[in-house]
C-alpha atoms as a PDB file:
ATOM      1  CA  UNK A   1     182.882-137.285 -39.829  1.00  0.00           C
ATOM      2  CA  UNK A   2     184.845-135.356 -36.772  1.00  0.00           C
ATOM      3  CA  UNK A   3     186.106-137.488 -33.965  1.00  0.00           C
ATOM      4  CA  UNK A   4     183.197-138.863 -32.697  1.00  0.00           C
ATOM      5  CA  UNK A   5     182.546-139.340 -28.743  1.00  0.00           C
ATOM      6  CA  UNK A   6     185.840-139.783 -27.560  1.00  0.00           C
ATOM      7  CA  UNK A   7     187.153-137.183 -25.640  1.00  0.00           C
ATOM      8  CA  UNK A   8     190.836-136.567 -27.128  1.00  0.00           C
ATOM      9  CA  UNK A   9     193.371-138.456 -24.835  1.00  0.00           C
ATOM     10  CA  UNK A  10     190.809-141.153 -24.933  1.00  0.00           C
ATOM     11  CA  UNK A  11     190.856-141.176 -28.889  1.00  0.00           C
ATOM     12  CA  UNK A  12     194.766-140.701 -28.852  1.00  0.00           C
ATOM     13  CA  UNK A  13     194.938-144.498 -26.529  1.00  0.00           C
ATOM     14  CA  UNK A  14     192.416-145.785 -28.561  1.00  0.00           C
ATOM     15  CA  UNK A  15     194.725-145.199 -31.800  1.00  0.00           C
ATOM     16  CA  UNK A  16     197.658-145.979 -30.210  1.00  0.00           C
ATOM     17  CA  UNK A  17     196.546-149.593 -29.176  1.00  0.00           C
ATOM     18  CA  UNK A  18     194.547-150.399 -32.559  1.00  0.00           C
ATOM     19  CA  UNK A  19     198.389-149.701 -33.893  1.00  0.00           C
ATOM     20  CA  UNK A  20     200.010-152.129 -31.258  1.00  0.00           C
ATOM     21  CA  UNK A  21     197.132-154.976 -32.073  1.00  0.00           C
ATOM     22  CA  UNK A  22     198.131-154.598 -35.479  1.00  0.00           C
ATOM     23  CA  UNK A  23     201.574-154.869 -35.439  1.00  0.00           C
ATOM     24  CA  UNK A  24     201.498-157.548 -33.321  1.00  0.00           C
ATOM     25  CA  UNK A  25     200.542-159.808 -35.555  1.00  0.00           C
ATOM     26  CA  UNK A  26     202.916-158.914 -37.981  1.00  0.00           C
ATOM     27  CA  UNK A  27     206.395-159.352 -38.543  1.00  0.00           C
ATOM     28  CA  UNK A  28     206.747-155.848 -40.148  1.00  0.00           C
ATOM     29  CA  UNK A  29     204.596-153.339 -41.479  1.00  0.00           C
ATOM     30  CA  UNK A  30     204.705-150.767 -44.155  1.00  0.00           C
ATOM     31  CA  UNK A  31     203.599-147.206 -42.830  1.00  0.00           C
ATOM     32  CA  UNK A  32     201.417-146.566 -45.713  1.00  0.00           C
ATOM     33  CA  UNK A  33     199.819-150.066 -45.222  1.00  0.00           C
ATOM     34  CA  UNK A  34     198.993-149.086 -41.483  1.00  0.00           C
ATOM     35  CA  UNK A  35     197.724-146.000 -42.296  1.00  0.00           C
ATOM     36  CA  UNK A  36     195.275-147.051 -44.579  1.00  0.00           C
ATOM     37  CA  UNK A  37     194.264-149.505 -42.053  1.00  0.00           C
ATOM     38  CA  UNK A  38     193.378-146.925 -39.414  1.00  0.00           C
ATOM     39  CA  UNK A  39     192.197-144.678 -41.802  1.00  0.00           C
ATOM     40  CA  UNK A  40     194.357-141.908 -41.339  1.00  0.00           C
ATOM     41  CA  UNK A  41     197.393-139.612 -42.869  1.00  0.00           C
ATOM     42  CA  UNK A  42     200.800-141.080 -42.733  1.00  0.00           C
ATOM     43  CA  UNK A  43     201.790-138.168 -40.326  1.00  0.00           C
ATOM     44  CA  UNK A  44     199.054-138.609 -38.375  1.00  0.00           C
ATOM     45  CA  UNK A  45     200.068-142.330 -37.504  1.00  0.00           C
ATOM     46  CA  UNK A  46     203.618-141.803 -37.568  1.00  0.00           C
ATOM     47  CA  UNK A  47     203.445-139.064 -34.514  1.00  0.00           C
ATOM     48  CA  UNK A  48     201.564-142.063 -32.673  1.00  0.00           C
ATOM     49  CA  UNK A  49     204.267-144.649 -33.635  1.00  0.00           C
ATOM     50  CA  UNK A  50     206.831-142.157 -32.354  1.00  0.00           C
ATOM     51  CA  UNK A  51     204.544-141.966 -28.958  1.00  0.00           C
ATOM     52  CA  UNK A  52     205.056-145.428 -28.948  1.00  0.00           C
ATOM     53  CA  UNK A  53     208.632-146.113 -29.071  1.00  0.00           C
ATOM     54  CA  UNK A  54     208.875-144.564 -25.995  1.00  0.00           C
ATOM     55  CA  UNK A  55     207.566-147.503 -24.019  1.00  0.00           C
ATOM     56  CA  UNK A  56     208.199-150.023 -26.861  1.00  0.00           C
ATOM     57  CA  UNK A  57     211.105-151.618 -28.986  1.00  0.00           C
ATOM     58  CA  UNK A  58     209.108-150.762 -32.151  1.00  0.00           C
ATOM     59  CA  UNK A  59     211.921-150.187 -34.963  1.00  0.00           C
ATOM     60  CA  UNK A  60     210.831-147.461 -38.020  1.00  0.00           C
ATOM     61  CA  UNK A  61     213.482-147.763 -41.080  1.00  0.00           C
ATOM     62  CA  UNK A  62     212.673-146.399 -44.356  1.00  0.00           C
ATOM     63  CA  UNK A  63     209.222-146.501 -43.700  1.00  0.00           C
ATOM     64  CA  UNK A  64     208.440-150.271 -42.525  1.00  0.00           C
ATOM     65  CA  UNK A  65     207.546-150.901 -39.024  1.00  0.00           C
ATOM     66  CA  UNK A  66     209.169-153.767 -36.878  1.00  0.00           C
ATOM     67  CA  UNK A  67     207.894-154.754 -33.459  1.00  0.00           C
ATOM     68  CA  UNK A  68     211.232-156.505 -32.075  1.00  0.00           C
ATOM     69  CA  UNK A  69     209.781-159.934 -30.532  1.00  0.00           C
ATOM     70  CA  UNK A  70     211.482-160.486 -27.673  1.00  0.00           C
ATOM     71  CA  UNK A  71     209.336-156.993 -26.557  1.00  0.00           C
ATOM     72  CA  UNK A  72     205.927-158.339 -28.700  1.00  0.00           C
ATOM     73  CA  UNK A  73     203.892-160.226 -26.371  1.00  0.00           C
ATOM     74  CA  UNK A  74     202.012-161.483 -29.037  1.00  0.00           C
ATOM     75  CA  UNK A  75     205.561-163.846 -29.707  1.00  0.00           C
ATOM     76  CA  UNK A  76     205.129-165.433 -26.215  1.00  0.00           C
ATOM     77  CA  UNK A  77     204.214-169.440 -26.616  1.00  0.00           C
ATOM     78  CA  UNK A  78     204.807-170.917 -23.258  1.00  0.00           C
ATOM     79  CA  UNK A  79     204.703-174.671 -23.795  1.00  0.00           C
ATOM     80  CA  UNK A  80     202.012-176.163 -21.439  1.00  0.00           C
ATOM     81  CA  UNK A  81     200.089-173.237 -20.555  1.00  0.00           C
ATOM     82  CA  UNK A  82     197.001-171.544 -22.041  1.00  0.00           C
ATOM     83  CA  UNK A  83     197.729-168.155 -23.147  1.00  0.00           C
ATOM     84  CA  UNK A  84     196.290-165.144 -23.836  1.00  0.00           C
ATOM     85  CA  UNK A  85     196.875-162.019 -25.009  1.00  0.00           C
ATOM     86  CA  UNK A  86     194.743-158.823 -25.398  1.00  0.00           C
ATOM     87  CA  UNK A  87     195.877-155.298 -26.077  1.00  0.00           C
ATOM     88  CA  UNK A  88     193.387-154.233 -23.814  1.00  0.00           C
ATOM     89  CA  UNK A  89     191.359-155.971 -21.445  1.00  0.00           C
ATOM     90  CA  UNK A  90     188.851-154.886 -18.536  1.00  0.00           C
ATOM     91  CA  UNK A  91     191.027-156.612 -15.746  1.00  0.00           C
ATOM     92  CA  UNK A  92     193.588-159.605 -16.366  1.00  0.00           C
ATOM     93  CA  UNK A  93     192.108-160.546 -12.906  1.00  0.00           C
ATOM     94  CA  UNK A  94     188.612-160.781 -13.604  1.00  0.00           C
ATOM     95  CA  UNK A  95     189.115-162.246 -17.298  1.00  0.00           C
ATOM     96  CA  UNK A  96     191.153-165.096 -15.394  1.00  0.00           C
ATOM     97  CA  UNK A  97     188.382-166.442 -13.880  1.00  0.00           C
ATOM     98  CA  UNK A  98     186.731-167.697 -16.839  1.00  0.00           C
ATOM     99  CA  UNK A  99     189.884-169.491 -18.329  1.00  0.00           C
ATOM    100  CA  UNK A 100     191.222-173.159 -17.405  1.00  0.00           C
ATOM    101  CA  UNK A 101     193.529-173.901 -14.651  1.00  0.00           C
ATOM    102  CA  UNK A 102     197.468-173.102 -15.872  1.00  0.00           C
ATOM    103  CA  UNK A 103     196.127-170.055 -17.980  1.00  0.00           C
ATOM    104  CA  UNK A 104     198.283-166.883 -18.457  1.00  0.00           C
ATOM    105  CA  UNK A 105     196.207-163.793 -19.642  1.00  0.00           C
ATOM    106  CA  UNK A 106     198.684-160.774 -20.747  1.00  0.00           C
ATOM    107  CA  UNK A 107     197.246-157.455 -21.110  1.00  0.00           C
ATOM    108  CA  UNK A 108     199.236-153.998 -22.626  1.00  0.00           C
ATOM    109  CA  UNK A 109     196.295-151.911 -20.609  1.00  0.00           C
ATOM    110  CA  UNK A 110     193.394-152.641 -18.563  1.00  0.00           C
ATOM    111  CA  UNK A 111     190.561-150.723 -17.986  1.00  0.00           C
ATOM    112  CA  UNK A 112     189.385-151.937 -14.436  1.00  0.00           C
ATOM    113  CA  UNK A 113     193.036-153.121 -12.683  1.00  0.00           C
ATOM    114  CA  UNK A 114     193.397-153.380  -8.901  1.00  0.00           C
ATOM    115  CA  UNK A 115     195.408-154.217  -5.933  1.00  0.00           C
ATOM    116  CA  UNK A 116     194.953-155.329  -2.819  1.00  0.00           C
ATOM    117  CA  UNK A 117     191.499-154.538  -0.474  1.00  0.00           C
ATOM    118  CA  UNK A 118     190.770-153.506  -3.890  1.00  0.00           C
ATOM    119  CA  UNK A 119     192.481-150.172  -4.447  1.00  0.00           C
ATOM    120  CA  UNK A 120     192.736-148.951  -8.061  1.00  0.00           C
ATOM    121  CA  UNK A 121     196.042-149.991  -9.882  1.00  0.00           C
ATOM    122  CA  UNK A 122     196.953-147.907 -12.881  1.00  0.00           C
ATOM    123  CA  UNK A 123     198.531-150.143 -15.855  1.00  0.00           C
ATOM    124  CA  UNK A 124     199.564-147.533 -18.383  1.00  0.00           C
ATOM    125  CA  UNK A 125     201.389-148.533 -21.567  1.00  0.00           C
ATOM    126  CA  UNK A 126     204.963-150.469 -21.711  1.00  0.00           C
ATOM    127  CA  UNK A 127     204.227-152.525 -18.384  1.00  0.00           C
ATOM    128  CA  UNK A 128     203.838-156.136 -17.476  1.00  0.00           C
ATOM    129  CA  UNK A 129     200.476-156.470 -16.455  1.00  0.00           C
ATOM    130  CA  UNK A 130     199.847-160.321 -16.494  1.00  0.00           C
ATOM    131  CA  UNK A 131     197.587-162.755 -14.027  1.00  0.00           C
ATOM    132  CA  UNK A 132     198.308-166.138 -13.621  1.00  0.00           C
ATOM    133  CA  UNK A 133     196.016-169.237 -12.936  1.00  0.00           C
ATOM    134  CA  UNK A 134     197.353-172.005 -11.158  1.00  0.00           C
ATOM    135  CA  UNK A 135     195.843-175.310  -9.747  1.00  0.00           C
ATOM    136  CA  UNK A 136     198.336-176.489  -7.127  1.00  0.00           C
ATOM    137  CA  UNK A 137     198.054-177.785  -3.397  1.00  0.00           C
ATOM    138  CA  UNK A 138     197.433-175.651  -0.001  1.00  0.00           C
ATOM    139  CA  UNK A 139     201.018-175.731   0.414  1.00  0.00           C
ATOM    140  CA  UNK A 140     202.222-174.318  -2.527  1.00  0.00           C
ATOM    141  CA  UNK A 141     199.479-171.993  -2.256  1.00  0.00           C
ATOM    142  CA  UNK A 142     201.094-170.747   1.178  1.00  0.00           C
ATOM    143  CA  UNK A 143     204.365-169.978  -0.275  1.00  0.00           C
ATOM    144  CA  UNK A 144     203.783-168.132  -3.339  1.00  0.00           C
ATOM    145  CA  UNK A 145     203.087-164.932  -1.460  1.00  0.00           C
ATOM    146  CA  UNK A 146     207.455-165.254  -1.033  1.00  0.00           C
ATOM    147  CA  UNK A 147     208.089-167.399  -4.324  1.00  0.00           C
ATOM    148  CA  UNK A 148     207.116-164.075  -6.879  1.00  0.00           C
ATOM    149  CA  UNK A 149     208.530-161.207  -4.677  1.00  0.00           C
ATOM    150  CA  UNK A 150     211.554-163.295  -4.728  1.00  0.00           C
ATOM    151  CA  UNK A 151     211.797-164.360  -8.254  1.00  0.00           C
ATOM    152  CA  UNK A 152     211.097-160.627  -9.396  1.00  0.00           C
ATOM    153  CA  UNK A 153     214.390-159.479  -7.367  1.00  0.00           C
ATOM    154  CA  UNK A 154     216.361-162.487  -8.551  1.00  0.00           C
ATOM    155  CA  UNK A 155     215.759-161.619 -12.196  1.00  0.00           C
ATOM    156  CA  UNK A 156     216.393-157.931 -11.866  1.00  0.00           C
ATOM    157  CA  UNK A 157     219.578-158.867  -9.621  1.00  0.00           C
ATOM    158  CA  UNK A 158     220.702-161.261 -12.204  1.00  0.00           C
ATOM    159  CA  UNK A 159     219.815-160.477 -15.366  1.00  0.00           C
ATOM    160  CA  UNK A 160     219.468-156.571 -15.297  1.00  0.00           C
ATOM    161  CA  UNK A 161     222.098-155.477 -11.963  1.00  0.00           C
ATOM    162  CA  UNK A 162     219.534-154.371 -10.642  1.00  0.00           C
ATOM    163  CA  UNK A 163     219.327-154.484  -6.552  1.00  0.00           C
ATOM    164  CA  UNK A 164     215.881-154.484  -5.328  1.00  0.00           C
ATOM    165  CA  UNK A 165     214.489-154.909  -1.962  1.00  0.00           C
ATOM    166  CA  UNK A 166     210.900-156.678  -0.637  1.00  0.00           C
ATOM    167  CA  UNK A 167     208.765-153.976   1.194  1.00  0.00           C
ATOM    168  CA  UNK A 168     206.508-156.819   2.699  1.00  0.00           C
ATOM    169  CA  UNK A 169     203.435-157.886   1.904  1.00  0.00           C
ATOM    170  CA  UNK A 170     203.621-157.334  -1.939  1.00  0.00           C
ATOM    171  CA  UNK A 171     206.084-154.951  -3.249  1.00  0.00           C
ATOM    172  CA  UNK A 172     209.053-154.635  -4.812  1.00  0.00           C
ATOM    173  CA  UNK A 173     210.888-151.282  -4.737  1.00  0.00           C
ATOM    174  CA  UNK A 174     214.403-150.208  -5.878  1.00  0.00           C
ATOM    175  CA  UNK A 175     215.623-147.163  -4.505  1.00  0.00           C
ATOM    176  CA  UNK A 176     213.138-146.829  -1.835  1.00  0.00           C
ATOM    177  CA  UNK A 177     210.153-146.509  -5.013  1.00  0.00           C
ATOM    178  CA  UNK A 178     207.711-149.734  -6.097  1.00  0.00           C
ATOM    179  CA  UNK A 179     208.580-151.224  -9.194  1.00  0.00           C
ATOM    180  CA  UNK A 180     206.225-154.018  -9.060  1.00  0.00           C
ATOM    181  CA  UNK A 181     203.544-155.437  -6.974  1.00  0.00           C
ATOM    182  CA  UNK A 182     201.705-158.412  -7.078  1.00  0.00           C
ATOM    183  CA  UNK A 183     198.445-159.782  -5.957  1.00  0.00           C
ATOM    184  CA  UNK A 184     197.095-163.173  -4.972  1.00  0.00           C
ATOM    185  CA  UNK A 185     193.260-164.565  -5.006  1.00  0.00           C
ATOM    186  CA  UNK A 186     192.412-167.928  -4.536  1.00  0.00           C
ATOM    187  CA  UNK A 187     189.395-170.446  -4.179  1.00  0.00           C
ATOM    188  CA  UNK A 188     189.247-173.950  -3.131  1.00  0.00           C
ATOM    189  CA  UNK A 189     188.814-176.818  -5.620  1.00  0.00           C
ATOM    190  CA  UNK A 190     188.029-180.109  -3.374  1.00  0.00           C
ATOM    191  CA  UNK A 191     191.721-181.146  -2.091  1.00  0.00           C
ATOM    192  CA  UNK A 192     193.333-178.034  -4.463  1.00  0.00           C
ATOM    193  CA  UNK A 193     193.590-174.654  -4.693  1.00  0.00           C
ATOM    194  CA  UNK A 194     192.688-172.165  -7.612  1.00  0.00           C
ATOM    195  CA  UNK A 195     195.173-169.444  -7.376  1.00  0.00           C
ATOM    196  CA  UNK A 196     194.889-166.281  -9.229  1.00  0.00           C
ATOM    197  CA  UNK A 197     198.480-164.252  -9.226  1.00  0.00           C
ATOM    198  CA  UNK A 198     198.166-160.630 -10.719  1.00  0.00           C
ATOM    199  CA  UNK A 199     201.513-159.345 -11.169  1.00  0.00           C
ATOM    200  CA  UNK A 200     202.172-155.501 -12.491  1.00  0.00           C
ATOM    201  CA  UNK A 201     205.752-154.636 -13.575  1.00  0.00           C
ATOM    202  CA  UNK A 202     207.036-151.043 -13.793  1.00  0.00           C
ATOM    203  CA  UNK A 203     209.282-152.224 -16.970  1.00  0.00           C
ATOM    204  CA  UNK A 204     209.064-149.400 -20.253  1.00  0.00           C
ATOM    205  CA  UNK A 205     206.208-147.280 -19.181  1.00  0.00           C
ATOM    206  CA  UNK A 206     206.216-144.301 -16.971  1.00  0.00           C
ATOM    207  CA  UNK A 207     204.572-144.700 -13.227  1.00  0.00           C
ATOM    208  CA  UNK A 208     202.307-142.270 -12.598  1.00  0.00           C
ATOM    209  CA  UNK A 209     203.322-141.573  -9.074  1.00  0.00           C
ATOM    210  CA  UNK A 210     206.117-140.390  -7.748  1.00  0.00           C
ATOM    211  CA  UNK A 211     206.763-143.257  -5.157  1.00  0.00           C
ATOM    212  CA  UNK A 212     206.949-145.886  -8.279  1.00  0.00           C
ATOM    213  CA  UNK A 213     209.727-146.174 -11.011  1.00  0.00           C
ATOM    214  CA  UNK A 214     210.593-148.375 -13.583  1.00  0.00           C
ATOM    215  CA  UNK A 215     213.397-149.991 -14.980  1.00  0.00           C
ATOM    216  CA  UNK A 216     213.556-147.748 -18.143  1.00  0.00           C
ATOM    217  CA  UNK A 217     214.054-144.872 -15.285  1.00  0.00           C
ATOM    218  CA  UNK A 218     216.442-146.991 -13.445  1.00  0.00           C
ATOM    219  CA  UNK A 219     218.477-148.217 -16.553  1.00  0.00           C
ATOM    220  CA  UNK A 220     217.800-145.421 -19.026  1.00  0.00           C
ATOM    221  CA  UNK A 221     217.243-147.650 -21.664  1.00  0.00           C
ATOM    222  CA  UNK A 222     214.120-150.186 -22.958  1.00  0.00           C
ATOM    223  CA  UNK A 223     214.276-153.450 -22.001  1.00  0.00           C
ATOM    224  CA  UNK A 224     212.607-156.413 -23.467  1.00  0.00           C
ATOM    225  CA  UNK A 225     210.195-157.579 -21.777  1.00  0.00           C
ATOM    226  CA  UNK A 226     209.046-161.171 -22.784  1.00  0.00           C
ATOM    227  CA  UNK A 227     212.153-162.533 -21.003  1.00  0.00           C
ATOM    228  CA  UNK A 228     210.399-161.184 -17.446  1.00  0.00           C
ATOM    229  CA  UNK A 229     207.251-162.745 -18.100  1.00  0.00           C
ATOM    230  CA  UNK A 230     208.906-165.865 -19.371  1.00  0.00           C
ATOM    231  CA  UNK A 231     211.319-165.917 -16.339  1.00  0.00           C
ATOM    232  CA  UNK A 232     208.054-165.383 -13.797  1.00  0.00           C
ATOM    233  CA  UNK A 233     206.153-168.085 -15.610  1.00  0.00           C
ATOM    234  CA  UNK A 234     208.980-170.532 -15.564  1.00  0.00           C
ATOM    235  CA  UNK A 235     208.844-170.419 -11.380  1.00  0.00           C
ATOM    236  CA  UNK A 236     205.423-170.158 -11.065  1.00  0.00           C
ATOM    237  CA  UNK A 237     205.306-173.674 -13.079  1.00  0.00           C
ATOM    238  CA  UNK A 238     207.321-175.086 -10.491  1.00  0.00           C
ATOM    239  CA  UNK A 239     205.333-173.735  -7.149  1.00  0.00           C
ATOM    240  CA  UNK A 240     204.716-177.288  -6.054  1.00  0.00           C
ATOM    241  CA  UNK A 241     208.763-177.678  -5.796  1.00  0.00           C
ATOM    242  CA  UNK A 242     209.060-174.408  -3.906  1.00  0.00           C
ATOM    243  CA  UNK A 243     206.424-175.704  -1.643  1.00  0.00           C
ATOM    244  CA  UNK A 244     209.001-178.523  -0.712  1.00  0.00           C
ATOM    245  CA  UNK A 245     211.605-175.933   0.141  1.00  0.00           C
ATOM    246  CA  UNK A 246     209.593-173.485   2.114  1.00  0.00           C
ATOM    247  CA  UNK A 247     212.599-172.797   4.383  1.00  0.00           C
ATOM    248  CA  UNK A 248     214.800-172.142   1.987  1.00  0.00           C
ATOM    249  CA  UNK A 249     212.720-170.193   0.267  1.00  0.00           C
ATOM    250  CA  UNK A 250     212.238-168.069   3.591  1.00  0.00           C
ATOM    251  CA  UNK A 251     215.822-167.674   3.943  1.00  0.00           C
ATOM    252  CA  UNK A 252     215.953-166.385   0.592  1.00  0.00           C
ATOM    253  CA  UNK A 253     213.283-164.056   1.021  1.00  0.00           C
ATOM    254  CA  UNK A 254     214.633-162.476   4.240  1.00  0.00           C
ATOM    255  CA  UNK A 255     217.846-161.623   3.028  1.00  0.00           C
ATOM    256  CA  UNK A 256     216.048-159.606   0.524  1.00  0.00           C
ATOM    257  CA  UNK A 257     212.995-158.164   2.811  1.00  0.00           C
ATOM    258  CA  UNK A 258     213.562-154.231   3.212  1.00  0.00           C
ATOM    259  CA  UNK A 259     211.141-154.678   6.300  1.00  0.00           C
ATOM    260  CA  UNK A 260     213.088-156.426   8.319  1.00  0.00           C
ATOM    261  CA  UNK A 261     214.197-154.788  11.875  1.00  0.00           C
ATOM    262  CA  UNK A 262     212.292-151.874  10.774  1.00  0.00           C
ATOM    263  CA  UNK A 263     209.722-150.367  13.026  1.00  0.00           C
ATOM    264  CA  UNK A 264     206.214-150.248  11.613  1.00  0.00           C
ATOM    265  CA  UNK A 265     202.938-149.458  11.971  1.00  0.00           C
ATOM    266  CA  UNK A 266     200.474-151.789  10.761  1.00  0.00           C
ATOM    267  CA  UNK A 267     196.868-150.675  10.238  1.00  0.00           C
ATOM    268  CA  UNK A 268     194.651-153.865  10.201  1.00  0.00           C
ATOM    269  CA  UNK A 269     191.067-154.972  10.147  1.00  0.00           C
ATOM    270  CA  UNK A 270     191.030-155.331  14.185  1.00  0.00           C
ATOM    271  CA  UNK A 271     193.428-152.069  15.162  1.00  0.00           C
ATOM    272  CA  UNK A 272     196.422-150.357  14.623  1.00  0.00           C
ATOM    273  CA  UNK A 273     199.891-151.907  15.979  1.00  0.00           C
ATOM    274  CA  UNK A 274     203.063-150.698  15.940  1.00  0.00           C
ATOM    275  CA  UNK A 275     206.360-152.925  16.594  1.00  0.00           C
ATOM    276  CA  UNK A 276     209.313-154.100  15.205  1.00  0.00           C
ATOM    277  CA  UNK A 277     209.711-156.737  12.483  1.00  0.00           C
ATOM    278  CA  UNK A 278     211.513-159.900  13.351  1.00  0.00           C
ATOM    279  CA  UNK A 279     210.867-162.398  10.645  1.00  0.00           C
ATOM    280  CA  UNK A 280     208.797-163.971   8.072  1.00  0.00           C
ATOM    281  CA  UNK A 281     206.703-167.246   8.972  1.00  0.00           C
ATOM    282  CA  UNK A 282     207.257-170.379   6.160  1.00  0.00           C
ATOM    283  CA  UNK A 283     203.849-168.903   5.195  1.00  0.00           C
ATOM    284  CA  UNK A 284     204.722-165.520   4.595  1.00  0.00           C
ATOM    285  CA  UNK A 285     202.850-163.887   7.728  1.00  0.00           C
ATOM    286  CA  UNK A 286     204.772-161.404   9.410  1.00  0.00           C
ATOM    287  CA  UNK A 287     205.903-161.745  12.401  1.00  0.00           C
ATOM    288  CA  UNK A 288     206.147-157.976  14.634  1.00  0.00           C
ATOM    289  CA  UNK A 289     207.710-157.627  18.205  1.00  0.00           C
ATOM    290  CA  UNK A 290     205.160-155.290  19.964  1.00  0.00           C
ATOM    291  CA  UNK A 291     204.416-153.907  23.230  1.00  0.00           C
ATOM    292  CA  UNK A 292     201.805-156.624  24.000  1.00  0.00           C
ATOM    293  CA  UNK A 293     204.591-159.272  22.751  1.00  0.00           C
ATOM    294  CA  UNK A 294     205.339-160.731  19.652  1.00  0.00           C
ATOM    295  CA  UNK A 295     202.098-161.074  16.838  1.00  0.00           C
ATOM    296  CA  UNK A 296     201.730-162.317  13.783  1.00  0.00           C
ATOM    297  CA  UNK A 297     199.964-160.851  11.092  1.00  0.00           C
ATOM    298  CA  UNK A 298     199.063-162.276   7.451  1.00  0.00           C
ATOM    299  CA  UNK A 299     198.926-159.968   4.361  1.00  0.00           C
ATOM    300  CA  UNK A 300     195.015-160.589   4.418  1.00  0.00           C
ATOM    301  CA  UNK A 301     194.453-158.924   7.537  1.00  0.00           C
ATOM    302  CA  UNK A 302     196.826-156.003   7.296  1.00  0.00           C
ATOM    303  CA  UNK A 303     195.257-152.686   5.595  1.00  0.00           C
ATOM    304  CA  UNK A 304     198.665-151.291   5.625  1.00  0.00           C
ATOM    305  CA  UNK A 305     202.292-150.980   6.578  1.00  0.00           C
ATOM    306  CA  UNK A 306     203.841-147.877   7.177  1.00  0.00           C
ATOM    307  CA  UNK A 307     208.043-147.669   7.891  1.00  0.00           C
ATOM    308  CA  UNK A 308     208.166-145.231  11.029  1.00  0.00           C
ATOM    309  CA  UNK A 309     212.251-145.534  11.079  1.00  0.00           C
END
């Protein structure tokens, strides 16, 4: 038989993730083992390992195969949450919808990602591409669009040195390029609210754009990345706490917020505006000094945000 259908890159991801879905569940591997598993030469999978410990911390010593946990998402067990994993998915997003409240569904590559007013996100391999489903009140619901920016800069500030900025409404760049972005649909559930939070992290895998980076690029070095998701879930759990602290959390979030005192021009659903930021409401609307005085403007209703300084 030749290669079938696939055209080749296709065939080469396809191979590359039946490798990652089998060492996942494994604590090693020998070579030979996985190659007569996938049905091919030893060579032949060993050039895709090699592929693949460019993105992941996937150890090769005298021919066994070691997926370090702390990178294998397949390790993660957060206590009280329902959790899943897929190597590859459609959209962590849409898959959400059918899982219970307090679900977390991890992906290593989706097929049909996106971002806000539904522009296409590319999740390419050695990212965090996760969505989380929370049941919590309006009022936690109001602050999360400032709780995950925030907790995304606090861990890379923290735990890697790393000084990122917010580029309101959902980014998070370091040096002047997005490293991760997040997005946020909800529905109503009688006196609660069913929030879905897609987050995408730039961690081992290479953007695709030149406005992104990740923190491979900014390090020069993998990372583990199971401690990011873990330290994202742990704050999420605790939304309805943040809620209580909404102006602290505001404080928090300005002195982080690349957009403030900037002039911008904001493209939205009723016009274009151009002003000066001046703050962040406790909900996260922005809040722009313009020629016609000062507006506010939530992330729903704004297309996009351009610097102009």
């Amino acid at each position: 038989m030749g290669k079938g259908l696939l055209n080749p890159v296709a065939a080469e991801l396809f191979m590359k993730l039946e490798i990652l879905r089998i060492l996942g569940n494994r604590e090693s591997l020998n070579l030979i083992e996985l190659a007569s598993e996938l049905g091919l030469q030893d060579w032949e999978v060993l050039e895709f390992v090699n592929e693949l410990r460019k993105y992941f911390m996937i150890d090769y010593v005298k021919g066994k195969l070691t997926w370090f946990s702390g990178d294998n998402p397949a390790k993660i067990k957060p206590w009280g949450w329902h959790y899943v994993y897929k190597v590859a998915v459609g959209s962590t997003m849409i898959a959400a919808r059918r899982a219970p409240p307090w679900s977390i569904l991890l992906a290593e590559w989706q097929y049909k990602s996106y971002g806000r007013h539904g522009k296409a996100w590319i999740s390419n391999l050695g990212g965090v591409w996760v969505t989380l489903k929370l049941e919590i009140s309006p009022r936690a619901a109001q602050v999360l669009p400032m709780v995950i920016p925030l907790a995304i800069c606090r861990y890379l500030e923290e735990r890697l040195d790393i000084k990122a900025k917010i580029k309101w409404p959902n980014d998070v760049v370091v040096k002047g390029k997005k490293l991760a972005g997040f997005l946020i649909e909800a529905e109503v559930l009688l006196d609660k609210i069913l929030a879905y939070v897609g987050i995408g992290i730039n961690v081992n895998n290479e953007p695709p754009v030149e406005t992104a980076i990740s923190i491979r690029e900014v390090l020069g070095k993998l990372v583990p990345r199971n401690n990011i998701t873990a330290y994202i879930v742990g704050v999420l759990g605790r939304a309805e706490k943040w809620s209580e602290e909404a102006g602290r959390v505001q404080v928090q979030y300005l002195e982080y917020l690349e957009t403030l005192g900037t002039r911008v021009k904001l493209i939205t659903r009723n016009g274009t505006y151009v002003g000066v930021v001046k703050g962040i409401t406790e909900s996260g609307d922005i809040v722009v000094e313009t020629e016609a005085g000062s507006l506010k403007f939530s992330s729903g209703e704004v297309m996009e945000l351009r610097h102009l300084d």
